[in-house]
C-alpha atoms as a PDB file:
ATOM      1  CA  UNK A   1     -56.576  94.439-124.435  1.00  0.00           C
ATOM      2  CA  UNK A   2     -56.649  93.896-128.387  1.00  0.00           C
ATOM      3  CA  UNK A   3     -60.523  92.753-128.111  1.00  0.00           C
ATOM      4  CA  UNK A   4     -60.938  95.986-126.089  1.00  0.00           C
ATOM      5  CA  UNK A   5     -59.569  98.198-128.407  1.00  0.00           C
ATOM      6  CA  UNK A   6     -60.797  96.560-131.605  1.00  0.00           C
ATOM      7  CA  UNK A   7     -64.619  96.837-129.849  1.00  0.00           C
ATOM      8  CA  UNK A   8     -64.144 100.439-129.360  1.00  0.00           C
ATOM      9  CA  UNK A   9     -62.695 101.061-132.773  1.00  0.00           C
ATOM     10  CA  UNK A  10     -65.970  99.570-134.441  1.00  0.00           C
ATOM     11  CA  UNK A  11     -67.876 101.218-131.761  1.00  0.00           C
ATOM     12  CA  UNK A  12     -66.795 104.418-132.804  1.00  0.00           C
ATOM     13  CA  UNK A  13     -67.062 103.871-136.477  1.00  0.00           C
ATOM     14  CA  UNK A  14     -70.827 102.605-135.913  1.00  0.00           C
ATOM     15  CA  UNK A  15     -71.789 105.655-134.258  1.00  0.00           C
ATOM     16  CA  UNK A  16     -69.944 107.608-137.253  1.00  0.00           C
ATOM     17  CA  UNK A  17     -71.987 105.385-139.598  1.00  0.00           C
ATOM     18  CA  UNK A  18     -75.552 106.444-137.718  1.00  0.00           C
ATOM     19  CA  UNK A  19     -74.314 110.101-136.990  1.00  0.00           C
ATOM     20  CA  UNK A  20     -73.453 110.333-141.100  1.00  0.00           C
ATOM     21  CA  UNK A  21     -76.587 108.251-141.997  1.00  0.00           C
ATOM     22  CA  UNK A  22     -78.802 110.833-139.940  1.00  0.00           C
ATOM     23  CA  UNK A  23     -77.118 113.769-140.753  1.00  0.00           C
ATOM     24  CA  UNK A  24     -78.255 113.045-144.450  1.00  0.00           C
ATOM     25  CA  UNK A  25     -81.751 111.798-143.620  1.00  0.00           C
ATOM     26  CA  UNK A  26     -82.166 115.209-142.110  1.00  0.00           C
ATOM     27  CA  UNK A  27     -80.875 117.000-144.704  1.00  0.00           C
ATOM     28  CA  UNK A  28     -82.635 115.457-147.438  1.00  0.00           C
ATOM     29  CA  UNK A  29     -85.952 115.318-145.556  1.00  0.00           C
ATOM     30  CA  UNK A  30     -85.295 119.296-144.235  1.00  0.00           C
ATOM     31  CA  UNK A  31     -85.501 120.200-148.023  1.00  0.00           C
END
């Protein structure tokens, strides 16, 4: 259960990572 939950906390946060990572590549590049 604690492996579980731990892999879907740093799942989450990963895809926060790319989402934020993108979101700024686009941004910068939409200039």
């Amino acid at each position: 259960m604690e492996f579980n939950r731990k892999w879907v906390l740093g799942c989450g946060l990963f895809l926060a990572a790319v989402n934020g990572i993108s979101f700024l590549l686009i941004h910068l590049l939409g200039r």
